[in-house]
ModelCIF file with pLDDT and N, C-alpha, C, O atoms, coordinates in Angstrom:
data_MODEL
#
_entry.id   MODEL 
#
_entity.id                         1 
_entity.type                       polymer 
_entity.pdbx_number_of_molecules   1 
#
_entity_poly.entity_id                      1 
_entity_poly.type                           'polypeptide(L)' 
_entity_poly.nstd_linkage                   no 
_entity_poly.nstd_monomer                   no 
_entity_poly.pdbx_seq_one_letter_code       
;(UNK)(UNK)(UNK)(UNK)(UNK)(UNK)(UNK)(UNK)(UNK)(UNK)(UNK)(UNK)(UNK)(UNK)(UNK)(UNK)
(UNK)(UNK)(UNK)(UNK)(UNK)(UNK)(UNK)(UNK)(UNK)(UNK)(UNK)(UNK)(UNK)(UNK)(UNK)(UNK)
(UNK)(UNK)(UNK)(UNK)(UNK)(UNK)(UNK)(UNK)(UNK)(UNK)(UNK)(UNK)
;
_entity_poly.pdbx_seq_one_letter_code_can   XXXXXXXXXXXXXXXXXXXXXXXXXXXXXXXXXXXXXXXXXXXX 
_entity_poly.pdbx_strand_id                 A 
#
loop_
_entity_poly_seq.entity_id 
_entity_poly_seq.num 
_entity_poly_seq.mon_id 
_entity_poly_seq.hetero 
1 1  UNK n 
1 2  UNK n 
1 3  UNK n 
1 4  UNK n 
1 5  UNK n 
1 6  UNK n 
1 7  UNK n 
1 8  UNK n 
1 9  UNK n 
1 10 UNK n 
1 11 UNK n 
1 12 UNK n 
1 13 UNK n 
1 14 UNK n 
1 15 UNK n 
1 16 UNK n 
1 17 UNK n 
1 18 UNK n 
1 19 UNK n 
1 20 UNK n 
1 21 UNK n 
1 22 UNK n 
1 23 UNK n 
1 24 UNK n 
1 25 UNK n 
1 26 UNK n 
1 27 UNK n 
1 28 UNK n 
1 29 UNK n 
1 30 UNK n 
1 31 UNK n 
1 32 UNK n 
1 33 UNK n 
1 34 UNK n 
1 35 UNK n 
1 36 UNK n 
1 37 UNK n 
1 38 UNK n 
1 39 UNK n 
1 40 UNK n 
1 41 UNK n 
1 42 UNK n 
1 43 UNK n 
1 44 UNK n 
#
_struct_asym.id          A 
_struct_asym.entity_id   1 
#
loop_
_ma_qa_metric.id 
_ma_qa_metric.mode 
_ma_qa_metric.name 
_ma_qa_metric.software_group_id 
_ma_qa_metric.type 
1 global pLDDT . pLDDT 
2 local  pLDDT . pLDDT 
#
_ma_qa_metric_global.metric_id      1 
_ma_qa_metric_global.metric_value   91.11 
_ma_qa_metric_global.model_id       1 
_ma_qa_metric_global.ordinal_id     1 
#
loop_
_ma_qa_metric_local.label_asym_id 
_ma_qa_metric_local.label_comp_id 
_ma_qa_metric_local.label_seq_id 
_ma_qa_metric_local.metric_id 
_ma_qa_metric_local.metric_value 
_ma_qa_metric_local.model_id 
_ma_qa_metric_local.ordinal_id 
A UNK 1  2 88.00 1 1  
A UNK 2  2 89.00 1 2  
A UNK 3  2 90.00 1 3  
A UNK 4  2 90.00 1 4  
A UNK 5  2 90.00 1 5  
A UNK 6  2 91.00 1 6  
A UNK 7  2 93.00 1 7  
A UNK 8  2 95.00 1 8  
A UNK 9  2 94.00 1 9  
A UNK 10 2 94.00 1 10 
A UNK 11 2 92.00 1 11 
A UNK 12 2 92.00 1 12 
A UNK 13 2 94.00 1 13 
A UNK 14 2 93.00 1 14 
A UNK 15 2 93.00 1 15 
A UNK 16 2 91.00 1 16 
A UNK 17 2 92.00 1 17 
A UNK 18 2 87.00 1 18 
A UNK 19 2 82.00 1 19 
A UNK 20 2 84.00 1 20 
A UNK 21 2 88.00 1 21 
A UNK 22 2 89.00 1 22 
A UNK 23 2 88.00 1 23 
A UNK 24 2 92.00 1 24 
A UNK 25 2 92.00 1 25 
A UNK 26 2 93.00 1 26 
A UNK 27 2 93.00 1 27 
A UNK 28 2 93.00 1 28 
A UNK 29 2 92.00 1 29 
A UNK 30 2 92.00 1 30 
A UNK 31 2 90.00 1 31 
A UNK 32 2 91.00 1 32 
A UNK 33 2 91.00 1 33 
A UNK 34 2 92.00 1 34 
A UNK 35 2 94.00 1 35 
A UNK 36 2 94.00 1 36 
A UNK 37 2 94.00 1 37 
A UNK 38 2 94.00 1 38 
A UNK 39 2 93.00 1 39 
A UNK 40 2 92.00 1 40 
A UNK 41 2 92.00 1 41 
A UNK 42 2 90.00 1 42 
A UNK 43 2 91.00 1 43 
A UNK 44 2 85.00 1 44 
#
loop_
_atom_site.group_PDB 
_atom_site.id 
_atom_site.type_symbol 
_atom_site.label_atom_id 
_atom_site.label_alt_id 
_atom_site.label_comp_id 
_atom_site.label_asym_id 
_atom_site.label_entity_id 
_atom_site.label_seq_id 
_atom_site.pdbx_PDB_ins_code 
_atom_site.Cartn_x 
_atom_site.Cartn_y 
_atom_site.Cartn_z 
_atom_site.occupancy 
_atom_site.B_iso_or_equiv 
_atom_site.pdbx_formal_charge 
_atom_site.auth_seq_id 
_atom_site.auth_comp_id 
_atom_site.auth_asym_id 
_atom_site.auth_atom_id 
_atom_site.pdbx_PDB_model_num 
ATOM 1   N N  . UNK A 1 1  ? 142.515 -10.955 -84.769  1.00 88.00 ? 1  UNK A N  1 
ATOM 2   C CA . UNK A 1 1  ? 143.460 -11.111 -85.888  1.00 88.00 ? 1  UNK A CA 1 
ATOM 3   C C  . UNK A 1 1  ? 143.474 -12.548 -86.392  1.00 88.00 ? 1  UNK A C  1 
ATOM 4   O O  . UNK A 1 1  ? 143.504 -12.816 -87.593  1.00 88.00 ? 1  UNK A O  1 
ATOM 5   N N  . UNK A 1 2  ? 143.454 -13.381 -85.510  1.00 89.00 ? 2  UNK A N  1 
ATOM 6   C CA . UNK A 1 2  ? 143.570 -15.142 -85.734  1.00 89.00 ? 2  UNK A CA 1 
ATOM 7   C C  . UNK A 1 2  ? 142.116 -15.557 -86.497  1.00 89.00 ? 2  UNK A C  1 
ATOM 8   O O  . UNK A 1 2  ? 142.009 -16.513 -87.264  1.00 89.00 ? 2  UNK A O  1 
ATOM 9   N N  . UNK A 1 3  ? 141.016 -14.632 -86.122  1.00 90.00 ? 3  UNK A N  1 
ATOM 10  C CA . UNK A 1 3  ? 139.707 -14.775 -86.727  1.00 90.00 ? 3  UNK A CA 1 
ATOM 11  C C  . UNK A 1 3  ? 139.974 -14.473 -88.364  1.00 90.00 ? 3  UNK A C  1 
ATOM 12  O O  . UNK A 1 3  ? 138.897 -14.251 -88.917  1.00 90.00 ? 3  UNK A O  1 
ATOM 13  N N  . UNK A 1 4  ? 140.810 -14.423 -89.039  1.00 90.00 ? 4  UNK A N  1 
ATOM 14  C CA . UNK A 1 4  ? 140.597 -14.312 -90.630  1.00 90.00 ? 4  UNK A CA 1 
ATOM 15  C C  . UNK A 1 4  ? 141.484 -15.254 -90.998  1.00 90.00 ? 4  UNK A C  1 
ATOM 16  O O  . UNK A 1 4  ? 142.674 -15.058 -90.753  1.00 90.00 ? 4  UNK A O  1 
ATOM 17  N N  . UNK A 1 5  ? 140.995 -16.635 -91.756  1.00 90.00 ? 5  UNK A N  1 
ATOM 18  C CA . UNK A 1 5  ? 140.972 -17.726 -91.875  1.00 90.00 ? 5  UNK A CA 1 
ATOM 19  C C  . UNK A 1 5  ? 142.002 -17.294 -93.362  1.00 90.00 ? 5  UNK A C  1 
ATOM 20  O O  . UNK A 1 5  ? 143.054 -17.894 -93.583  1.00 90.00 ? 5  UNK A O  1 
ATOM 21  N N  . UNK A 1 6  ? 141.613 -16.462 -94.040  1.00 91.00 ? 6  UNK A N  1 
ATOM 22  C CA . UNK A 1 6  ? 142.041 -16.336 -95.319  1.00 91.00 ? 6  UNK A CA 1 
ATOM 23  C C  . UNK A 1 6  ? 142.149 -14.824 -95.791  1.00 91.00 ? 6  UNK A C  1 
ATOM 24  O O  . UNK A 1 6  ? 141.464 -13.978 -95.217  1.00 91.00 ? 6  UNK A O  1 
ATOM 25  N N  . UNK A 1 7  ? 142.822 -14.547 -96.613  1.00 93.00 ? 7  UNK A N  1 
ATOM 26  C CA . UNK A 1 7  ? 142.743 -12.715 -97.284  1.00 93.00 ? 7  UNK A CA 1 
ATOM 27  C C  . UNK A 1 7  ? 143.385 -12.950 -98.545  1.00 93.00 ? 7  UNK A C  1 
ATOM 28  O O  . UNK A 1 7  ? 144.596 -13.166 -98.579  1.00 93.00 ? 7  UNK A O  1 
ATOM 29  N N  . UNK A 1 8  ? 142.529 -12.923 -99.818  1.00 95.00 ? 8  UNK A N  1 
ATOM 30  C CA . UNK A 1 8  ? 142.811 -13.166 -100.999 1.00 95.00 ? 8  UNK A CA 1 
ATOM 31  C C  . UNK A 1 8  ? 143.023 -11.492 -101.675 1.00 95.00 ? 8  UNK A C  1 
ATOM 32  O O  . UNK A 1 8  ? 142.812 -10.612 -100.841 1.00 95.00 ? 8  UNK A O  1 
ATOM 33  N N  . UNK A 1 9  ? 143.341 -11.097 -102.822 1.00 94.00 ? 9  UNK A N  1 
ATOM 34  C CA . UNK A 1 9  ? 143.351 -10.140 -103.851 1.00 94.00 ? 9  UNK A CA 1 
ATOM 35  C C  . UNK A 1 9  ? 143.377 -10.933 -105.068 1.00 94.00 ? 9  UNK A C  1 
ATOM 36  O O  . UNK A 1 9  ? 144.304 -11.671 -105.404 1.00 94.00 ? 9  UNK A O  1 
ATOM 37  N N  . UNK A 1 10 ? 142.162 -10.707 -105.784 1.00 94.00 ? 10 UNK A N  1 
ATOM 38  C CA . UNK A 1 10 ? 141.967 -11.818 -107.203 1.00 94.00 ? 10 UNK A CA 1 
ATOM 39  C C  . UNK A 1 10 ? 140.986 -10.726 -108.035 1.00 94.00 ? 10 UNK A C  1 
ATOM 40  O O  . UNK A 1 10 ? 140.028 -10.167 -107.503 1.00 94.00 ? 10 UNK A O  1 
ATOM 41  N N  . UNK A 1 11 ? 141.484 -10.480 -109.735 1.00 92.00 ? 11 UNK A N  1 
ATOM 42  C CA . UNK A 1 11 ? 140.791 -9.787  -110.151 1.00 92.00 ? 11 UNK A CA 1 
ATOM 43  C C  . UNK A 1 11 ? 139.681 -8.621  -109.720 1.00 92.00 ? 11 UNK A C  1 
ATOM 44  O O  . UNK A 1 11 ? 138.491 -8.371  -109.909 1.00 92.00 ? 11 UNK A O  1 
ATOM 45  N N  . UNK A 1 12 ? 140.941 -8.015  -108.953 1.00 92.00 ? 12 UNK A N  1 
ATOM 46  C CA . UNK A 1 12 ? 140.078 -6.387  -108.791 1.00 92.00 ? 12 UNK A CA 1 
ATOM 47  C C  . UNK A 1 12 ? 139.462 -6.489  -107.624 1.00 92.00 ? 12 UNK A C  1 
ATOM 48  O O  . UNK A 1 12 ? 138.654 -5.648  -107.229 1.00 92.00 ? 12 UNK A O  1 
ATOM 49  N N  . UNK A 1 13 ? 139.864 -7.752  -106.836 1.00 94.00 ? 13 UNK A N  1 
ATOM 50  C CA . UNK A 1 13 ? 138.694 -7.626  -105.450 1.00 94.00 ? 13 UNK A CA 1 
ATOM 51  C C  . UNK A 1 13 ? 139.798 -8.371  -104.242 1.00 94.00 ? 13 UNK A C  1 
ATOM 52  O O  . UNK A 1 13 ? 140.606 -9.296  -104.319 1.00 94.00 ? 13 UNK A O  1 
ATOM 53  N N  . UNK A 1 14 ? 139.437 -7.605  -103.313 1.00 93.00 ? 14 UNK A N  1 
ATOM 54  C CA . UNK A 1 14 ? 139.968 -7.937  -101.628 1.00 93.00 ? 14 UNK A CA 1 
ATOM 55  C C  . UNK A 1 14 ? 138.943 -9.068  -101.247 1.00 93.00 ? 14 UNK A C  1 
ATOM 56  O O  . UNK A 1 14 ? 137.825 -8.950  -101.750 1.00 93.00 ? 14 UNK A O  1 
ATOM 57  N N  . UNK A 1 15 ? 139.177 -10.180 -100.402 1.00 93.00 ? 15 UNK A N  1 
ATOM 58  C CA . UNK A 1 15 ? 138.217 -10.755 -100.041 1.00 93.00 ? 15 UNK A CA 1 
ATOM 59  C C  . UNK A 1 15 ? 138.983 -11.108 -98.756  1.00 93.00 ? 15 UNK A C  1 
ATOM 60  O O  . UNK A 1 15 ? 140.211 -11.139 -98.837  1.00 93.00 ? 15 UNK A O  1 
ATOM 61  N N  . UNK A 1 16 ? 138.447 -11.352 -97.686  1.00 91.00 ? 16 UNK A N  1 
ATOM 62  C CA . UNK A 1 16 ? 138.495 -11.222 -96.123  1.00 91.00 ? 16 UNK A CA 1 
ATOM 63  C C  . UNK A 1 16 ? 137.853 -12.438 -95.773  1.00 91.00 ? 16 UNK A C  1 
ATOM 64  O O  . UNK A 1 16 ? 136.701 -12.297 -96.182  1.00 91.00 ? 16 UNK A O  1 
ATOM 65  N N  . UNK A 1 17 ? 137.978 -13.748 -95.150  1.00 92.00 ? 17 UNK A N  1 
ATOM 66  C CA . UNK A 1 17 ? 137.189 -14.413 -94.936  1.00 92.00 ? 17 UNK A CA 1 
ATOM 67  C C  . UNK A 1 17 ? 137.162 -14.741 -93.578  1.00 92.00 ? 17 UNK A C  1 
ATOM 68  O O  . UNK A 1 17 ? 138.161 -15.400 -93.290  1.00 92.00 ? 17 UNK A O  1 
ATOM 69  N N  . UNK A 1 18 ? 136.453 -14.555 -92.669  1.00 87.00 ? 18 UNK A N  1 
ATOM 70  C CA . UNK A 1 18 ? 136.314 -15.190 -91.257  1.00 87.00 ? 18 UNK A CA 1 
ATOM 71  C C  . UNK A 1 18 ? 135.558 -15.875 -90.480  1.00 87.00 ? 18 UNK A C  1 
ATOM 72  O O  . UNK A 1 18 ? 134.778 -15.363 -89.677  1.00 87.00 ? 18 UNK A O  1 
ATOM 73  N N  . UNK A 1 19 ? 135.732 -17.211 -90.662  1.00 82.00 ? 19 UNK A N  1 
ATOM 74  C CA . UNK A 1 19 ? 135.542 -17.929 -90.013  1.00 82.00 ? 19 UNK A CA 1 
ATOM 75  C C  . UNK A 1 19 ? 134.621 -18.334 -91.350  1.00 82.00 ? 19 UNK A C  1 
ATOM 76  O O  . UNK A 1 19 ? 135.185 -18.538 -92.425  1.00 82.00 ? 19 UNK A O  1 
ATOM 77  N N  . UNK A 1 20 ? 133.316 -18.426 -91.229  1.00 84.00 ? 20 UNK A N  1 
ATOM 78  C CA . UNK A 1 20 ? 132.069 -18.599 -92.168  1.00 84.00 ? 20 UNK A CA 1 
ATOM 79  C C  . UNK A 1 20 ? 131.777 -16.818 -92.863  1.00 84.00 ? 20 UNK A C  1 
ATOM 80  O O  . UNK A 1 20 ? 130.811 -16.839 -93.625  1.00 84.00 ? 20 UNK A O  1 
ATOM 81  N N  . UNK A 1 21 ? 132.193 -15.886 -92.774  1.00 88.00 ? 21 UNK A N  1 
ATOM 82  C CA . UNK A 1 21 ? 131.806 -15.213 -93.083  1.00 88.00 ? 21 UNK A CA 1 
ATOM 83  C C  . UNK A 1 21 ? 132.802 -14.546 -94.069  1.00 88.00 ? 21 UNK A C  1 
ATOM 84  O O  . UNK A 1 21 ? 133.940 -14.329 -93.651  1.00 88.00 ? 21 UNK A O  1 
ATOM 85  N N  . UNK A 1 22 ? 132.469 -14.190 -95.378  1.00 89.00 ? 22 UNK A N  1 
ATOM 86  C CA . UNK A 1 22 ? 133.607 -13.533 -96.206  1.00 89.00 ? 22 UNK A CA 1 
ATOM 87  C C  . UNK A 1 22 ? 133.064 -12.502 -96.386  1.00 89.00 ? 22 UNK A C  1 
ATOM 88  O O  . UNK A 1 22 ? 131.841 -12.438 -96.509  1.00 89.00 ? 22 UNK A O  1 
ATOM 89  N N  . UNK A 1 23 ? 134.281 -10.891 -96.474  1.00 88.00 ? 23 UNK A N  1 
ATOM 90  C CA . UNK A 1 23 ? 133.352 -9.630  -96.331  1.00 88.00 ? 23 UNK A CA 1 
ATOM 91  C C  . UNK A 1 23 ? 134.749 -9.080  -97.821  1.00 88.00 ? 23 UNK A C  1 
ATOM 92  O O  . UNK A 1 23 ? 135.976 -8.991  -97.778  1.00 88.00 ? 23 UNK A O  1 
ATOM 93  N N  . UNK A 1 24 ? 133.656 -8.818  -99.034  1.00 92.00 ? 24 UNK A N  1 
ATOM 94  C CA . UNK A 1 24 ? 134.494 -8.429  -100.165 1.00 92.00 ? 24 UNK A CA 1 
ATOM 95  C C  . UNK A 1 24 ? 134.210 -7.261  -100.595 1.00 92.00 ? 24 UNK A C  1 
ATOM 96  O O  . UNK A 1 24 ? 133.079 -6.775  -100.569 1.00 92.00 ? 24 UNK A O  1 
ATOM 97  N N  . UNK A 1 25 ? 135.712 -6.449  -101.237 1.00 92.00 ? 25 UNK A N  1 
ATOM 98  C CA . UNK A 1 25 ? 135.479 -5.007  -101.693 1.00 92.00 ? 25 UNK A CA 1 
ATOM 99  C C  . UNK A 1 25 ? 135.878 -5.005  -102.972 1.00 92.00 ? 25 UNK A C  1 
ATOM 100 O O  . UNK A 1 25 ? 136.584 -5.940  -103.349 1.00 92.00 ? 25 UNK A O  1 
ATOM 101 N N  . UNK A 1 26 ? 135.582 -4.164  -103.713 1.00 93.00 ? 26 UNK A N  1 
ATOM 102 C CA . UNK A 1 26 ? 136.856 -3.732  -105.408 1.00 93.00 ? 26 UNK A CA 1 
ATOM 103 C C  . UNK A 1 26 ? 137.480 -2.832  -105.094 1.00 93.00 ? 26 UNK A C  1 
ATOM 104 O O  . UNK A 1 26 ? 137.082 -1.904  -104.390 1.00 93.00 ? 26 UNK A O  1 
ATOM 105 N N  . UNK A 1 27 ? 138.918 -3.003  -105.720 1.00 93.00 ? 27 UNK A N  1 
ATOM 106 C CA . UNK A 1 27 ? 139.992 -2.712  -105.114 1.00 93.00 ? 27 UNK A CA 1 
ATOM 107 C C  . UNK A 1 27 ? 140.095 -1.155  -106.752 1.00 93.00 ? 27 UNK A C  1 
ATOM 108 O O  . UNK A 1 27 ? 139.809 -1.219  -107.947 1.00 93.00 ? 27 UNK A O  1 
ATOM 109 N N  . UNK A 1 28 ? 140.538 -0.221  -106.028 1.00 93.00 ? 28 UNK A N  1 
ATOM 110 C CA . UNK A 1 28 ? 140.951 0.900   -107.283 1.00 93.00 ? 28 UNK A CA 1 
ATOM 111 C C  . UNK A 1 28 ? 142.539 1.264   -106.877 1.00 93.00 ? 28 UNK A C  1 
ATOM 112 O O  . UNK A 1 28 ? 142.575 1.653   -105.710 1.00 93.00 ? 28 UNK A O  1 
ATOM 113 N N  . UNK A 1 29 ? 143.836 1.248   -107.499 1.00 92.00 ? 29 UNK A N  1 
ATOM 114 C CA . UNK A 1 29 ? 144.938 1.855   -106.964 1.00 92.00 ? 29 UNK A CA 1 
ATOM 115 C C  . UNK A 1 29 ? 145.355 2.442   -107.781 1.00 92.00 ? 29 UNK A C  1 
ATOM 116 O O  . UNK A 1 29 ? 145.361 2.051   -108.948 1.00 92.00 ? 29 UNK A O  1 
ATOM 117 N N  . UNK A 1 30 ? 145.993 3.957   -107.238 1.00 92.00 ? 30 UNK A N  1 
ATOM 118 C CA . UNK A 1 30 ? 146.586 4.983   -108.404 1.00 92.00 ? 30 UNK A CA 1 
ATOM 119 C C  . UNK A 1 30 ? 147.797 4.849   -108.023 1.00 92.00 ? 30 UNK A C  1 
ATOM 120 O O  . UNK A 1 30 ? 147.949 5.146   -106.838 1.00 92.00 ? 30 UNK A O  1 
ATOM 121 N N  . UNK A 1 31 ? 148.987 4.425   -108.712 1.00 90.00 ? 31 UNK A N  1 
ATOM 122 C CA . UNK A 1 31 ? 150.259 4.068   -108.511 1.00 90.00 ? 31 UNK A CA 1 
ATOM 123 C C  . UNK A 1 31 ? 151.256 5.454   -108.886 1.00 90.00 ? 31 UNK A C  1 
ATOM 124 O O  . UNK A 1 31 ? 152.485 5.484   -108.829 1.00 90.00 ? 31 UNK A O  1 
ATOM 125 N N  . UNK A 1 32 ? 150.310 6.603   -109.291 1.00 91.00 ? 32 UNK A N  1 
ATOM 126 C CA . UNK A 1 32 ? 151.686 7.817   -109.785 1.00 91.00 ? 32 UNK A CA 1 
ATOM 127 C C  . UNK A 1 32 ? 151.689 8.772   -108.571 1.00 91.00 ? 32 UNK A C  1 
ATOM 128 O O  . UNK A 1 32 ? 152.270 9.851   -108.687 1.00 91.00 ? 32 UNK A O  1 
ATOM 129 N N  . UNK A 1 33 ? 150.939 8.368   -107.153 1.00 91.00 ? 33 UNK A N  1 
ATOM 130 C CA . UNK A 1 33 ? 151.076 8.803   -106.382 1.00 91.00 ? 33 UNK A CA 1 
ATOM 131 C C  . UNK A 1 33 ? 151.751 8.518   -105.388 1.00 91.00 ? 33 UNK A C  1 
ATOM 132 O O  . UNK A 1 33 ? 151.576 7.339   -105.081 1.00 91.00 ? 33 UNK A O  1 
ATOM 133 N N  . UNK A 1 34 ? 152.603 9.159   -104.586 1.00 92.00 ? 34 UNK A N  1 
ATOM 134 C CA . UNK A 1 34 ? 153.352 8.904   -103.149 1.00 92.00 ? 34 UNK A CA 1 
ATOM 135 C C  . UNK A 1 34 ? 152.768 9.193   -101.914 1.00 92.00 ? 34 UNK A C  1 
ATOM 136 O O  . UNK A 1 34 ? 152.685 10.421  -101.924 1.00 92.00 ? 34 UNK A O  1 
ATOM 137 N N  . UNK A 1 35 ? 152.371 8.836   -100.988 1.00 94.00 ? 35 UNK A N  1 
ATOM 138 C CA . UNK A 1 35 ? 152.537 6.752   -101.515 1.00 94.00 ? 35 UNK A CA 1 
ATOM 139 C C  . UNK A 1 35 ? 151.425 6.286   -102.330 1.00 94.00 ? 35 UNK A C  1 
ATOM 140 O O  . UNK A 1 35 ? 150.533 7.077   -102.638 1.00 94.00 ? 35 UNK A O  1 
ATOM 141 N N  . UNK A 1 36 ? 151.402 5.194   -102.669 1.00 94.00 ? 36 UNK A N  1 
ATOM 142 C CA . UNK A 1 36 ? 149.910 4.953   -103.687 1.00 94.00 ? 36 UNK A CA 1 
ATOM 143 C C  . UNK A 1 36 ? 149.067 4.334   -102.850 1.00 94.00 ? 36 UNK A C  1 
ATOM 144 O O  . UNK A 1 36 ? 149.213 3.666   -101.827 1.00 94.00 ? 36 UNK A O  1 
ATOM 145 N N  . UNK A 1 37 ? 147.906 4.789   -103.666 1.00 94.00 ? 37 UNK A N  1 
ATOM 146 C CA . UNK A 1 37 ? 146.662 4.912   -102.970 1.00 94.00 ? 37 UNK A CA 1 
ATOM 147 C C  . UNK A 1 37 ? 145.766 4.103   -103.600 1.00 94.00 ? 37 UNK A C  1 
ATOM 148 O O  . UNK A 1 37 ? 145.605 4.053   -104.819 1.00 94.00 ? 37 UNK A O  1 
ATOM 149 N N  . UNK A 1 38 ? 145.250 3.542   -102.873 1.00 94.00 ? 38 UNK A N  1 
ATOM 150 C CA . UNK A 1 38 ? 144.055 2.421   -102.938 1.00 94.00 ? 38 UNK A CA 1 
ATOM 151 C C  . UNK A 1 38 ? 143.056 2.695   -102.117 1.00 94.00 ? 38 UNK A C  1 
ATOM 152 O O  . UNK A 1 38 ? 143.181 2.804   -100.897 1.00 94.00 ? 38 UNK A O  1 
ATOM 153 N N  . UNK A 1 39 ? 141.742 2.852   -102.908 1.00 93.00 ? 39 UNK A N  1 
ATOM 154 C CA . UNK A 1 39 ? 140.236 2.507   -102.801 1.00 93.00 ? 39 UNK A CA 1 
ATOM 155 C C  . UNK A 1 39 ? 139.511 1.136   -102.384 1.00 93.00 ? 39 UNK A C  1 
ATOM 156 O O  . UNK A 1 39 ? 139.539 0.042   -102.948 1.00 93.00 ? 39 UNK A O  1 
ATOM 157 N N  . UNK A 1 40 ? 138.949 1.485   -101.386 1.00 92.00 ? 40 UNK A N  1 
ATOM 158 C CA . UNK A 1 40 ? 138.312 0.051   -101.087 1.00 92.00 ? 40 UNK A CA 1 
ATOM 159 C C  . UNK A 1 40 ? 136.828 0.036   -101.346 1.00 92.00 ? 40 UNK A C  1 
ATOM 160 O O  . UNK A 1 40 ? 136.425 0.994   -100.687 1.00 92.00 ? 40 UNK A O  1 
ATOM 161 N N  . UNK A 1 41 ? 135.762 -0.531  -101.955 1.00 92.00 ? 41 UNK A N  1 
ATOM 162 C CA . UNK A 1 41 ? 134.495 -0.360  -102.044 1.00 92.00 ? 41 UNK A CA 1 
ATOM 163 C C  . UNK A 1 41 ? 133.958 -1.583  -101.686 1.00 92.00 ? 41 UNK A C  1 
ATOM 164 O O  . UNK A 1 41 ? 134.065 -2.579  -102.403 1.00 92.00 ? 41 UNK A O  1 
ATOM 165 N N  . UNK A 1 42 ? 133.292 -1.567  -100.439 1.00 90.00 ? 42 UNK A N  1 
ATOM 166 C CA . UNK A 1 42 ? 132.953 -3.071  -99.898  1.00 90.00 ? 42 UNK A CA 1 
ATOM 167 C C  . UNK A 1 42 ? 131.313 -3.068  -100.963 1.00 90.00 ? 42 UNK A C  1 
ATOM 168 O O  . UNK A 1 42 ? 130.506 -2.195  -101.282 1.00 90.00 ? 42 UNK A O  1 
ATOM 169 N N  . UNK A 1 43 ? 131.471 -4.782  -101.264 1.00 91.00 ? 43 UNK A N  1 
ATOM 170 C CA . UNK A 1 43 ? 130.022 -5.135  -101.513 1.00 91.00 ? 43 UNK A CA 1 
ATOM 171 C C  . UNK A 1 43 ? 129.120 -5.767  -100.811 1.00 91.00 ? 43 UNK A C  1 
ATOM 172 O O  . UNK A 1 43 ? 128.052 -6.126  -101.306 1.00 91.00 ? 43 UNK A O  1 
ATOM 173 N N  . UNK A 1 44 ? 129.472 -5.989  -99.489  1.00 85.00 ? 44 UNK A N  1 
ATOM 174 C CA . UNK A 1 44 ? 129.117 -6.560  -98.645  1.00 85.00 ? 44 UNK A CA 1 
ATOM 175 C C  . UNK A 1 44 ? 127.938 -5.827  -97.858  1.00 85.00 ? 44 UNK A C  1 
ATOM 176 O O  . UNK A 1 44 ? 127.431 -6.359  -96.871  1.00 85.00 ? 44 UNK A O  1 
#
């Protein structure tokens, strides 16, 4: 858990960074659902 230095959400993308390594997805969320739901699509 202490290994992720950083965790951004910036224009449409999750980014994860640990240590030297950043692992990024695009983010999709449908908000008219309970609960809402989010898509993760790593490009990594």
């Amino acid at each position: 858990k202490d290994s992720v230095t950083a965790l951004t959400i910036k224009d449409g993308k999750l980014s994860i960074f640990m240590g030297k390594t950043e692992l990024t997805a695009t983010i999709k969320v449908e908000t008219s659902r309970t609960p809402a739901e989010m898509d993760l699509f790593p490009l990594n």
